[in-house]
C-alpha atoms as a PDB file:
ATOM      1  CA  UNK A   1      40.397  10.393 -39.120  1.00  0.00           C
ATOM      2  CA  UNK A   2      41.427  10.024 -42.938  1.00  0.00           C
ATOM      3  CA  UNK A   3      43.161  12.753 -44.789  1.00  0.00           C
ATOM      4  CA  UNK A   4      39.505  13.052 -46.587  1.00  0.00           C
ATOM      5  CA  UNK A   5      37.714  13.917 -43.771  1.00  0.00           C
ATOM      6  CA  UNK A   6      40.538  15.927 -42.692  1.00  0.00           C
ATOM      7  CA  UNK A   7      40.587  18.196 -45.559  1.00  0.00           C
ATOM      8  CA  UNK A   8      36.990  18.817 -45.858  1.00  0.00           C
ATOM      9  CA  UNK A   9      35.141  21.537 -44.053  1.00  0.00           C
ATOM     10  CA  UNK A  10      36.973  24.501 -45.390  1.00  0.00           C
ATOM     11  CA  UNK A  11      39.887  26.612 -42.775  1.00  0.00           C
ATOM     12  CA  UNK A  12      38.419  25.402 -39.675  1.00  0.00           C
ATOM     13  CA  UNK A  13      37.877  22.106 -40.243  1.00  0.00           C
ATOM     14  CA  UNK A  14      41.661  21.905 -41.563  1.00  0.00           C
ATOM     15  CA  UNK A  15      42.798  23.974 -38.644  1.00  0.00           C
ATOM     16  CA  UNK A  16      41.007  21.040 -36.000  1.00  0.00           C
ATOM     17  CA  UNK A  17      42.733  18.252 -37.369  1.00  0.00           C
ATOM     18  CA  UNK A  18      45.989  19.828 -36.098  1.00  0.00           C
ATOM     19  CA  UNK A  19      47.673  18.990 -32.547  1.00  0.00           C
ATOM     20  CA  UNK A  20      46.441  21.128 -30.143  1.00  0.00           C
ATOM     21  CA  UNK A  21      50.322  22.355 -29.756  1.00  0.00           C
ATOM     22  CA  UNK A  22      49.714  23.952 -33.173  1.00  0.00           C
ATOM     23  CA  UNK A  23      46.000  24.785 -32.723  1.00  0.00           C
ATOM     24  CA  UNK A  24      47.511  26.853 -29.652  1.00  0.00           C
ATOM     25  CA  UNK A  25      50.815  27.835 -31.534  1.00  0.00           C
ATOM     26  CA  UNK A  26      48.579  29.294 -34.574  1.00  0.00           C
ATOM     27  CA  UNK A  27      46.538  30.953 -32.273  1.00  0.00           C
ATOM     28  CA  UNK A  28      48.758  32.582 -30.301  1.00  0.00           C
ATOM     29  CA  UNK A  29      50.609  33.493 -33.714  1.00  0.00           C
ATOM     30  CA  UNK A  30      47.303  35.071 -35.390  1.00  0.00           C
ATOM     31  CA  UNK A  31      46.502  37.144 -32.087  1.00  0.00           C
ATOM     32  CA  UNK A  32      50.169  38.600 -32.037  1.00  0.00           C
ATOM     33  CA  UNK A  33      49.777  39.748 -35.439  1.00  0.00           C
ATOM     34  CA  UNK A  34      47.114  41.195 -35.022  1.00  0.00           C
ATOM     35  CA  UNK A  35      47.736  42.785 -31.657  1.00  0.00           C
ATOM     36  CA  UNK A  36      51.083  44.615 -33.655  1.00  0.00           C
ATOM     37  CA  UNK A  37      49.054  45.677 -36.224  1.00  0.00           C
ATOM     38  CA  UNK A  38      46.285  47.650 -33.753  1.00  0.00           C
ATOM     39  CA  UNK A  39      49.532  48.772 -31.919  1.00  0.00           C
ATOM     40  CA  UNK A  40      51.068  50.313 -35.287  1.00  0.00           C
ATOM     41  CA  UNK A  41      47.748  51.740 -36.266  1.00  0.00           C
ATOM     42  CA  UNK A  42      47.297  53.319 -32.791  1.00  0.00           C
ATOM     43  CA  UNK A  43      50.613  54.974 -32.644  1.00  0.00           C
ATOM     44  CA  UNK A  44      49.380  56.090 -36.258  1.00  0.00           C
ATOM     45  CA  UNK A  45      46.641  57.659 -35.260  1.00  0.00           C
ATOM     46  CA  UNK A  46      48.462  59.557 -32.546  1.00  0.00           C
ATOM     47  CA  UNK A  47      48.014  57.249 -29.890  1.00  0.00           C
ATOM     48  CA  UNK A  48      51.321  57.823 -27.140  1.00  0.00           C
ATOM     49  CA  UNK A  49      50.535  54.199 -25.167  1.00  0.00           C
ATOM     50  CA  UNK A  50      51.345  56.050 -21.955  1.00  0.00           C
ATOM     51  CA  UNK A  51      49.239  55.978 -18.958  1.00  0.00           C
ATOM     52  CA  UNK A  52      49.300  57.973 -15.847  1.00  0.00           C
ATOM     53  CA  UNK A  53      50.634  56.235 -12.630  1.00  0.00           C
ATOM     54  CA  UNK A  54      49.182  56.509  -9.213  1.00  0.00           C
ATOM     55  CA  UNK A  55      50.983  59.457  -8.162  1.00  0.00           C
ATOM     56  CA  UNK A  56      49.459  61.082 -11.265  1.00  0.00           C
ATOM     57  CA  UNK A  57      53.135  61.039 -13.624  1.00  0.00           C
ATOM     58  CA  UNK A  58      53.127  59.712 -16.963  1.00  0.00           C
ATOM     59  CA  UNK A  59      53.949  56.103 -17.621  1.00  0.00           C
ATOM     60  CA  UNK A  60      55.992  55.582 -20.615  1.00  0.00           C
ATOM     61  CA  UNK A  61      54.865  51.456 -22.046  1.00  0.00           C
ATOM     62  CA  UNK A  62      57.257  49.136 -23.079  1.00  0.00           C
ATOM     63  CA  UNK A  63      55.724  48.978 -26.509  1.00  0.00           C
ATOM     64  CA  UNK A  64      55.669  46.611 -28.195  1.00  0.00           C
ATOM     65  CA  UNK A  65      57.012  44.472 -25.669  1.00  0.00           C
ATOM     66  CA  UNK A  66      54.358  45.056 -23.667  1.00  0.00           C
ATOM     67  CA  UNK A  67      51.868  43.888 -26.373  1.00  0.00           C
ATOM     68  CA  UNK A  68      54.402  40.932 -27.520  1.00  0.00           C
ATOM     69  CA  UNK A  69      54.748  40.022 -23.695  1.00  0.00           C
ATOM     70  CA  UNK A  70      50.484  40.567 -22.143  1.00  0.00           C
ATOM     71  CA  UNK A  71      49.337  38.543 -25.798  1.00  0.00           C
ATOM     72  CA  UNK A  72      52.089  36.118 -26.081  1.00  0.00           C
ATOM     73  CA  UNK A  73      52.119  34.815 -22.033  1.00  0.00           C
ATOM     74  CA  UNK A  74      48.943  34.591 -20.921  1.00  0.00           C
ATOM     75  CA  UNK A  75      47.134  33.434 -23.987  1.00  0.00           C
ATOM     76  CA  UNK A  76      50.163  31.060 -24.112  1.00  0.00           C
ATOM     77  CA  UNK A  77      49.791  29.538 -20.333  1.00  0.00           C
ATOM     78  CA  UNK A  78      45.930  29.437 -20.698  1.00  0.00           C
ATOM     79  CA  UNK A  79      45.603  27.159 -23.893  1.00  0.00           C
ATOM     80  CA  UNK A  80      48.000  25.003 -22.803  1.00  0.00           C
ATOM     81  CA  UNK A  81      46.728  24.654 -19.730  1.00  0.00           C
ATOM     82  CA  UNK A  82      42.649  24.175 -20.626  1.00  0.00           C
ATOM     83  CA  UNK A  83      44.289  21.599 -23.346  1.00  0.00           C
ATOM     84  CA  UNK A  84      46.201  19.975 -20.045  1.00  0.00           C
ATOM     85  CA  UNK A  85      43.326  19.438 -18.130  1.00  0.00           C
ATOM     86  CA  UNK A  86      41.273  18.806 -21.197  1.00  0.00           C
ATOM     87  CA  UNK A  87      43.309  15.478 -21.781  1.00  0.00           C
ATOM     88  CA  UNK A  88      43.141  14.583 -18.228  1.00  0.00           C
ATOM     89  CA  UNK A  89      39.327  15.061 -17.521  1.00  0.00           C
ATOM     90  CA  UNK A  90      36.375  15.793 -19.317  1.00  0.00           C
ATOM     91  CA  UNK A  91      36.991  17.565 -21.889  1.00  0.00           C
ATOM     92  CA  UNK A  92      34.211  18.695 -23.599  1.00  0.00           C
ATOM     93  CA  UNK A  93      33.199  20.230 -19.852  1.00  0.00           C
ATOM     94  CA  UNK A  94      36.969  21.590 -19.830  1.00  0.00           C
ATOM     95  CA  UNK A  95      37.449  23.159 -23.194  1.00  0.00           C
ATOM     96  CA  UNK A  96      33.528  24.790 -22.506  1.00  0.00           C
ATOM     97  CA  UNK A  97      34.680  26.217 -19.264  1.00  0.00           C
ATOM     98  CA  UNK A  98      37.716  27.545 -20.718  1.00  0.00           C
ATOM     99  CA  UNK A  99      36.147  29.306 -23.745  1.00  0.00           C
ATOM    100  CA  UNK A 100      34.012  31.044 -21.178  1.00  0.00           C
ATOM    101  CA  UNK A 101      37.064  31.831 -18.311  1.00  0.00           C
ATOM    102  CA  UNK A 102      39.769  32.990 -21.079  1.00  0.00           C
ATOM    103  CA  UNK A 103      37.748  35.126 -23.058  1.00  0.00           C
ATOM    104  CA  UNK A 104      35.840  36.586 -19.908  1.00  0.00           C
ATOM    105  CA  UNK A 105      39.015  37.085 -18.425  1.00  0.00           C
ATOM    106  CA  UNK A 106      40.589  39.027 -21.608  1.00  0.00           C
ATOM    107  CA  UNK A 107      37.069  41.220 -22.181  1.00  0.00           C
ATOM    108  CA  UNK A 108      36.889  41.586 -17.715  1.00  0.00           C
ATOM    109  CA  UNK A 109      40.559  43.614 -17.816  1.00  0.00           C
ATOM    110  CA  UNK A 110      39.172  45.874 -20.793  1.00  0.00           C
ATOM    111  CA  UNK A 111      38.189  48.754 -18.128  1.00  0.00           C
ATOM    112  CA  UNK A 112      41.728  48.557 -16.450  1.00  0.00           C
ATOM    113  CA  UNK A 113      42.646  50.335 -20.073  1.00  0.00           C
ATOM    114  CA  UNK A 114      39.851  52.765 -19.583  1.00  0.00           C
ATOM    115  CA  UNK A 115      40.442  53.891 -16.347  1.00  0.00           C
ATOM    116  CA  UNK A 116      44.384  54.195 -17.005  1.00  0.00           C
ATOM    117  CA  UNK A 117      44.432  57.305 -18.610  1.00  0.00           C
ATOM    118  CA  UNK A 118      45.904  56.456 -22.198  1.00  0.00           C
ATOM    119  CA  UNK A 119      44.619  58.793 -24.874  1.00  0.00           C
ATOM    120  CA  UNK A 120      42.238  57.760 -27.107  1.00  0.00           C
ATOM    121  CA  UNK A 121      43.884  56.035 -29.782  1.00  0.00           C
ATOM    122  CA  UNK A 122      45.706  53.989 -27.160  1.00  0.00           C
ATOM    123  CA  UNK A 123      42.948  53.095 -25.676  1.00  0.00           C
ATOM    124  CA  UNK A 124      40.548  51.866 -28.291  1.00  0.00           C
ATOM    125  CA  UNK A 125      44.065  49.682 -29.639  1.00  0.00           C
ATOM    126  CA  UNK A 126      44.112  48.556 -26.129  1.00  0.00           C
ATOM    127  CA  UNK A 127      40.576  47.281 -26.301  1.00  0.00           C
ATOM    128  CA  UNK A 128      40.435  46.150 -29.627  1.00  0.00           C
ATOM    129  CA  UNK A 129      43.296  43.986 -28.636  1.00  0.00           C
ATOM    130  CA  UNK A 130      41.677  42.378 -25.445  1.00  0.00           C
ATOM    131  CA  UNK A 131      38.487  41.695 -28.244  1.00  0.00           C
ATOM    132  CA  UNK A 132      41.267  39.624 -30.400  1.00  0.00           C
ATOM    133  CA  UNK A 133      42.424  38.124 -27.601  1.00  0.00           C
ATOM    134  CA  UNK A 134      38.827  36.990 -26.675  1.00  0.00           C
ATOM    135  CA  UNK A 135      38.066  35.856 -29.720  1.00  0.00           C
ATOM    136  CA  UNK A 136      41.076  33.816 -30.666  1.00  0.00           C
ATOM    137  CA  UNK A 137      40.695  31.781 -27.400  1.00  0.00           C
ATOM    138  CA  UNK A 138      37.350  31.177 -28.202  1.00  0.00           C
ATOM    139  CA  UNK A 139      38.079  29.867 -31.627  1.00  0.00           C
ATOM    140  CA  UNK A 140      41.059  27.737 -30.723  1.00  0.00           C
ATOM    141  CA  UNK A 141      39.364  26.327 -28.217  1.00  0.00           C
ATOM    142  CA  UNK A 142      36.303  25.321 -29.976  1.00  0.00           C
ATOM    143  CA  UNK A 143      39.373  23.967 -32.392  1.00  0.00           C
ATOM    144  CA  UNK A 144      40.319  21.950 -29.618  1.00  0.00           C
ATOM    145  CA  UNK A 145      36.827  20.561 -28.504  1.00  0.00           C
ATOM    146  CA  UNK A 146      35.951  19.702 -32.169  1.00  0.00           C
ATOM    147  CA  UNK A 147      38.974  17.911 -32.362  1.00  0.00           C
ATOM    148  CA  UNK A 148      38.484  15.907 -29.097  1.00  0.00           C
ATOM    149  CA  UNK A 149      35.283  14.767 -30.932  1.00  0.00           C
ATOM    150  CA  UNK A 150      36.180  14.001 -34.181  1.00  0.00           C
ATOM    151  CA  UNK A 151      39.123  11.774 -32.633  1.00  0.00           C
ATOM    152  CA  UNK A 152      36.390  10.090 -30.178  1.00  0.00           C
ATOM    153  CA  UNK A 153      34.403   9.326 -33.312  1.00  0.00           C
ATOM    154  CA  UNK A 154      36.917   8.091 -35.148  1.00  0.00           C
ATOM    155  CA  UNK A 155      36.704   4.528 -36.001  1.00  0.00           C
ATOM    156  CA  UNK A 156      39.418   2.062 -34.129  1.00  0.00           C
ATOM    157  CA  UNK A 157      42.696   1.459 -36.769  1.00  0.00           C
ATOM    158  CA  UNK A 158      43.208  -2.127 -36.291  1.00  0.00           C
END
């Protein structure tokens, strides 16, 4: 693909001409940031990020290494690993499949933070960050299957 072609179609068509390291990478970056920010504006709305255990005591989180550590891992593991089998396999098929497994699985664990027992603020940070977890998948994913295609239709360098 030339540098042209590369440059044209505004952020996202930039952002697909990158390796899929740094589509993930950038990703992974953008939905940390965020994530810290809805944890900061929870805790200043009042929100405690404490939930009540089984036997009914109060949990105290490991914020924000909880956030750093269930945004960072998992988003991490799951790019790389759709962009893995992507490059072995089909991988328009792949990278679809993925969009729909990584951000049903981030929006699917949304009632877990419901049914915890964090306060309100807590818990609409909580879900607000499982929604920017969704979405970022989503994007860099469709990053990742745009880029499979625009490589495919790439003429042969000779």
């Amino acid at each position: 693909m030339s540098a042209d072609a590369r440059s044209r179609g505004g952020f996202f068509g930039r952002f697909t001409a990158r390796h899929p390291a740094a589509v993930i990478a950038g990703a992974v970056a953008a939905a940390l940031t965020v994530n810290l920010v809805l944890w900061l504006v929870g805790l200043g709305l009042g929100g405690s990020f404490r939930f009540t255990e089984a036997d009914g005591s109060l949990h105290t989180t490991t914020a924000p290494q909880g956030v750093i550590t269930m945004t960072v891992l998992p988003m991490s593991a799951g790019l790389a690993l759709a962009a893995l089998l992507a490059a072995a396999g089909k991988r328009r098929a792949v990278l679809r499949s993925a969009q729909v497994v990584g951000a049903g699985a981030a929006l699917a664990t949304t009632p877990e933070t419901f049914a915890a027992g964090f306060d309100t603020p807590s818990t609409i940070a909580l879900t607000g960050m499982h929604v920017v977890i969704a979405a970022l998948v989503l994007l860099a994913l469709e990053a990742l299957a745009r880029r499979e295609e625009a490589v495919r239709a790439a003429p042969a360098r000779g």
